[in-house]
Each structure stands twice: as C-alpha cells, then as structure tokens.
C-alpha atoms as a PDB file:
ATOM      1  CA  UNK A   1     -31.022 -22.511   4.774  1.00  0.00           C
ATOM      2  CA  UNK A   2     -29.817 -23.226   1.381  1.00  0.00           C
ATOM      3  CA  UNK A   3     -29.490 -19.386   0.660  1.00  0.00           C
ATOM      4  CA  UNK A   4     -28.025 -18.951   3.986  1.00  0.00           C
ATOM      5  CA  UNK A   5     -25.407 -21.933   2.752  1.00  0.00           C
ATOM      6  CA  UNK A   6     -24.728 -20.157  -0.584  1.00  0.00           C
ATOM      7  CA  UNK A   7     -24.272 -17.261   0.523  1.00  0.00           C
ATOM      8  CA  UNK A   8     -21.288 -18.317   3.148  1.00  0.00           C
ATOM      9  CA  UNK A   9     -19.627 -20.327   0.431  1.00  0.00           C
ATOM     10  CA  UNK A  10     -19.736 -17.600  -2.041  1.00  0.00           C
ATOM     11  CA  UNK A  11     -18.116 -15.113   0.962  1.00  0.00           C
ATOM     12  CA  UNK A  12     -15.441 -17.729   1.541  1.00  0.00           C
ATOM     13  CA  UNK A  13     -14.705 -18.051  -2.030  1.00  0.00           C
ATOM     14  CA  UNK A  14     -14.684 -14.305  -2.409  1.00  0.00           C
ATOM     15  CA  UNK A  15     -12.198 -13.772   0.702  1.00  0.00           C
ATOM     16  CA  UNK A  16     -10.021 -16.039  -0.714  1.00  0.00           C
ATOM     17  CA  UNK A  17      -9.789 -14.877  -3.809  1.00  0.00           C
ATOM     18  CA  UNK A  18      -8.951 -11.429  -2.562  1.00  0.00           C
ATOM     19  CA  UNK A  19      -6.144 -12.156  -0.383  1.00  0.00           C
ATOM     20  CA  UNK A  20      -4.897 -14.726  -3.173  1.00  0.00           C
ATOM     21  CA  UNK A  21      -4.536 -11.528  -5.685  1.00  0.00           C
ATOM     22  CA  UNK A  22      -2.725  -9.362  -3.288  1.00  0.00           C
ATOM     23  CA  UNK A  23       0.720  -9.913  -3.989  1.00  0.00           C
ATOM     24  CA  UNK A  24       2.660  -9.488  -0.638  1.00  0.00           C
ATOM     25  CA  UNK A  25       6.276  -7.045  -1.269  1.00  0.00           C
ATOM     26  CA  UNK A  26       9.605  -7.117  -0.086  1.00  0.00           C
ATOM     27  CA  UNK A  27      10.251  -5.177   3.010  1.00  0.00           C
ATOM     28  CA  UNK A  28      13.595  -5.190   2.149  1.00  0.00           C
ATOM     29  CA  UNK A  29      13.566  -4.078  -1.114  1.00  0.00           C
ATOM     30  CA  UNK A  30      10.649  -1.221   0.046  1.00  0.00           C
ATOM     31  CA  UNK A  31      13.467   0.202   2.995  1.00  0.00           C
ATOM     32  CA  UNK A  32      15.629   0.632   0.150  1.00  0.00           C
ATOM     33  CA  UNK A  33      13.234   2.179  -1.877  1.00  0.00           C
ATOM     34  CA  UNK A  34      11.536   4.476   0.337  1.00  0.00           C
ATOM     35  CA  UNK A  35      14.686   6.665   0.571  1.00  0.00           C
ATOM     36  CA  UNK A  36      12.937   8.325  -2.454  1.00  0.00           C
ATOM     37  CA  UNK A  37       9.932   8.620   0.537  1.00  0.00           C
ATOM     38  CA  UNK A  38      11.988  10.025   3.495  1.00  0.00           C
ATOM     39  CA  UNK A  39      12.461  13.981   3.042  1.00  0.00           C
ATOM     40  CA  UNK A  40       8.529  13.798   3.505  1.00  0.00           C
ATOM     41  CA  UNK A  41       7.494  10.507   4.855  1.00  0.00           C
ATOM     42  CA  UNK A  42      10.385  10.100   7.283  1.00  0.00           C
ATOM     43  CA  UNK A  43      12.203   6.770   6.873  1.00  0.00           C
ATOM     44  CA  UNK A  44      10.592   5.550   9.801  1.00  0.00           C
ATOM     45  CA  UNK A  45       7.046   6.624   7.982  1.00  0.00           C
ATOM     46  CA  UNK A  46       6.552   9.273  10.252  1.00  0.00           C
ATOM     47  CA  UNK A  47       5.685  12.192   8.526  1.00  0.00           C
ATOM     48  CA  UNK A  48       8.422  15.496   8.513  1.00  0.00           C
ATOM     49  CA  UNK A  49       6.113  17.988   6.813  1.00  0.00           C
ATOM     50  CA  UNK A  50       2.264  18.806   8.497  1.00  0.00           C
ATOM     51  CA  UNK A  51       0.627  18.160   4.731  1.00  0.00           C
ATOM     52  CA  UNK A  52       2.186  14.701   3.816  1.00  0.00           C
ATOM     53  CA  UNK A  53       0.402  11.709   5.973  1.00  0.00           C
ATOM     54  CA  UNK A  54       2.269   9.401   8.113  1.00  0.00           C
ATOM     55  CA  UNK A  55       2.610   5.562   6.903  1.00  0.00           C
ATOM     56  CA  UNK A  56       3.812   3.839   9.163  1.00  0.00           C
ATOM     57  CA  UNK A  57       1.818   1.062  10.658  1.00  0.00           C
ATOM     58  CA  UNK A  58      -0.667   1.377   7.581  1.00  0.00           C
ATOM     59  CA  UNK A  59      -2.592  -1.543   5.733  1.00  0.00           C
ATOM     60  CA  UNK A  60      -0.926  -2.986   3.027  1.00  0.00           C
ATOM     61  CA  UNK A  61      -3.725  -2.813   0.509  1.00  0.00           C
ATOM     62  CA  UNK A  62      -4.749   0.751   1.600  1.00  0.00           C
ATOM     63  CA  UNK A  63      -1.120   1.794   0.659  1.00  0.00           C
ATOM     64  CA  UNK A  64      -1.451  -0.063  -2.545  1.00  0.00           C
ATOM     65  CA  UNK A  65      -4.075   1.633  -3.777  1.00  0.00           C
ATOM     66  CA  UNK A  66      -3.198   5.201  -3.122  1.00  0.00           C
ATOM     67  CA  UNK A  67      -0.404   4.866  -4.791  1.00  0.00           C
ATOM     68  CA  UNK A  68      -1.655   3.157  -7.647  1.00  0.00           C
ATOM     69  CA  UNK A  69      -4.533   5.928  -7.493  1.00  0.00           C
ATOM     70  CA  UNK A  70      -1.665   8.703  -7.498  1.00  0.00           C
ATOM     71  CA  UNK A  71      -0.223   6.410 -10.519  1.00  0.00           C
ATOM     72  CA  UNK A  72      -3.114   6.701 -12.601  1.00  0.00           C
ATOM     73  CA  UNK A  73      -4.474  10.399 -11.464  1.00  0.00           C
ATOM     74  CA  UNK A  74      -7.494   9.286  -9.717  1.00  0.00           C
ATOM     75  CA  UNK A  75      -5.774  11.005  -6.937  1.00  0.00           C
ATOM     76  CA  UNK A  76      -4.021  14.003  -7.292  1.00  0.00           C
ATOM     77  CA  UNK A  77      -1.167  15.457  -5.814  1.00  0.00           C
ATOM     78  CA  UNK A  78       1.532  17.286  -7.870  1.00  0.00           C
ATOM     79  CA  UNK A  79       4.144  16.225  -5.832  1.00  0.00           C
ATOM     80  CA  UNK A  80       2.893  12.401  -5.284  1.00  0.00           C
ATOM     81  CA  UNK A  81       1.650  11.925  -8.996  1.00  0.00           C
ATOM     82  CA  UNK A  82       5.117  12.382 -10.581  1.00  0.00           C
ATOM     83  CA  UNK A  83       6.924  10.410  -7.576  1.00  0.00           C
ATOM     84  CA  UNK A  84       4.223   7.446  -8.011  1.00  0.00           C
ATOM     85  CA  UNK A  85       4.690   7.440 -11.815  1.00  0.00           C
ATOM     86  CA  UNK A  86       8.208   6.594 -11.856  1.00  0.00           C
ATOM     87  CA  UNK A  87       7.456   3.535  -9.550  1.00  0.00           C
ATOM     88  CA  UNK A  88       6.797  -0.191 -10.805  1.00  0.00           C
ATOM     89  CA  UNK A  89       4.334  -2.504  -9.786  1.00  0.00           C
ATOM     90  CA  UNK A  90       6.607  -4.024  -7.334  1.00  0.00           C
ATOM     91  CA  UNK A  91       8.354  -1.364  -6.199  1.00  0.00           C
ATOM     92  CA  UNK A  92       4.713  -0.273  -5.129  1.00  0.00           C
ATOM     93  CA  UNK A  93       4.145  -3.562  -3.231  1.00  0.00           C
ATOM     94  CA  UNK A  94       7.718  -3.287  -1.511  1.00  0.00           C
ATOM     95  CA  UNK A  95       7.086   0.477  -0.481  1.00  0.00           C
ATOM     96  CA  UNK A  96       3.438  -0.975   0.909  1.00  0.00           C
ATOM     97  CA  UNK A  97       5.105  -3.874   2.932  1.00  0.00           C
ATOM     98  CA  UNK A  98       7.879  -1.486   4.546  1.00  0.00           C
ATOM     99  CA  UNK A  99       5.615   0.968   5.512  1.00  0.00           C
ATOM    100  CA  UNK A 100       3.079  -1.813   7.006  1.00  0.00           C
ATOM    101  CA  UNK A 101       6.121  -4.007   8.381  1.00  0.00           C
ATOM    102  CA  UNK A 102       6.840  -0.242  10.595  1.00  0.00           C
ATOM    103  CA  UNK A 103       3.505  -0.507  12.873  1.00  0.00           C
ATOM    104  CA  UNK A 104       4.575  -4.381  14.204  1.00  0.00           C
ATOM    105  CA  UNK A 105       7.700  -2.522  15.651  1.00  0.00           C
END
C-alpha cells in the first residue's frame, strides 16, 4: 500500500512538474511569425507541398520539440534546419501555440 502511495505521489509530482516547465506561447505573436511558415506550411497549417507535414491542430510540446530537434540537428532537414536556427526560444513557443490554437477552430 505504501509503495502503491509513493508511487502516485511521485506521478503527481512528476505531472506537475512537467506541465509547470512548458512555457505556454503567444498565438498572436506565432500568426505573425509563421508567415516565415506559410509557402510550405500554409498559414492555416495545412500543408501546400506533399513532403512538408501539416500542423495544424498539433500538440504543443510535440511542435516544440521538433523544432528544437531541427534547432540542434538531431533532426535533419536542409530546408527546416536553417529556418529553425534563426528562431528564438520564444518565437518557437509562439509558432507551437498558433499552430495548436488552429485544431480548436
């Protein structure tokens, strides 16, 4: 029971901490942004070319971290590499929010 007990707590604790270190963007500040995005990602996150991924409607975090991937060449793409270089950390939160804020239309 005990372990059971710990075991919640430390999950709570965990959760919480998680969600507490994800800094939530601007969706503002990400439309305006994301005209950098459109020729490929459509402003509307829809995808204009059959080899870049729609994002509209996608999580917040996932977005986060394939962009900070592409930032630090853990993932490659030419094209997305030098576009995700030139972008701060919260211009990478704001381009996350706007593209998640597009899937609660």
């Amino acid at each position: 029971m005990r372990v059971a007990l710990t075991a919640a707590v430390l999950a709570g604790v965990l959760a919480a901490g998680a969600s507490a270190s994800f800094a939530a963007g601007d969706i503002k500040a990400g439309r305006a942004k994301a005209t950098a995005c459109a020729a490929c990602h459509g402003i509307d996150g829809m995808s204009k070319l059959p080899e870049a991924p729609n994002l509209a409607g996608q999580t917040e975090e996932y977005l986060v971290k394939a962009l900070n991937d592409f930032r630090t060449g853990e993932r490659k793409n030419e094209m997305m590499s030098m576009m995700a270089k030139t972008l701060s950390d919260a211009d990478v939160a704001n381009l996350a929010a706007y593209y998640h804020s597009l899937g609660k239309q």
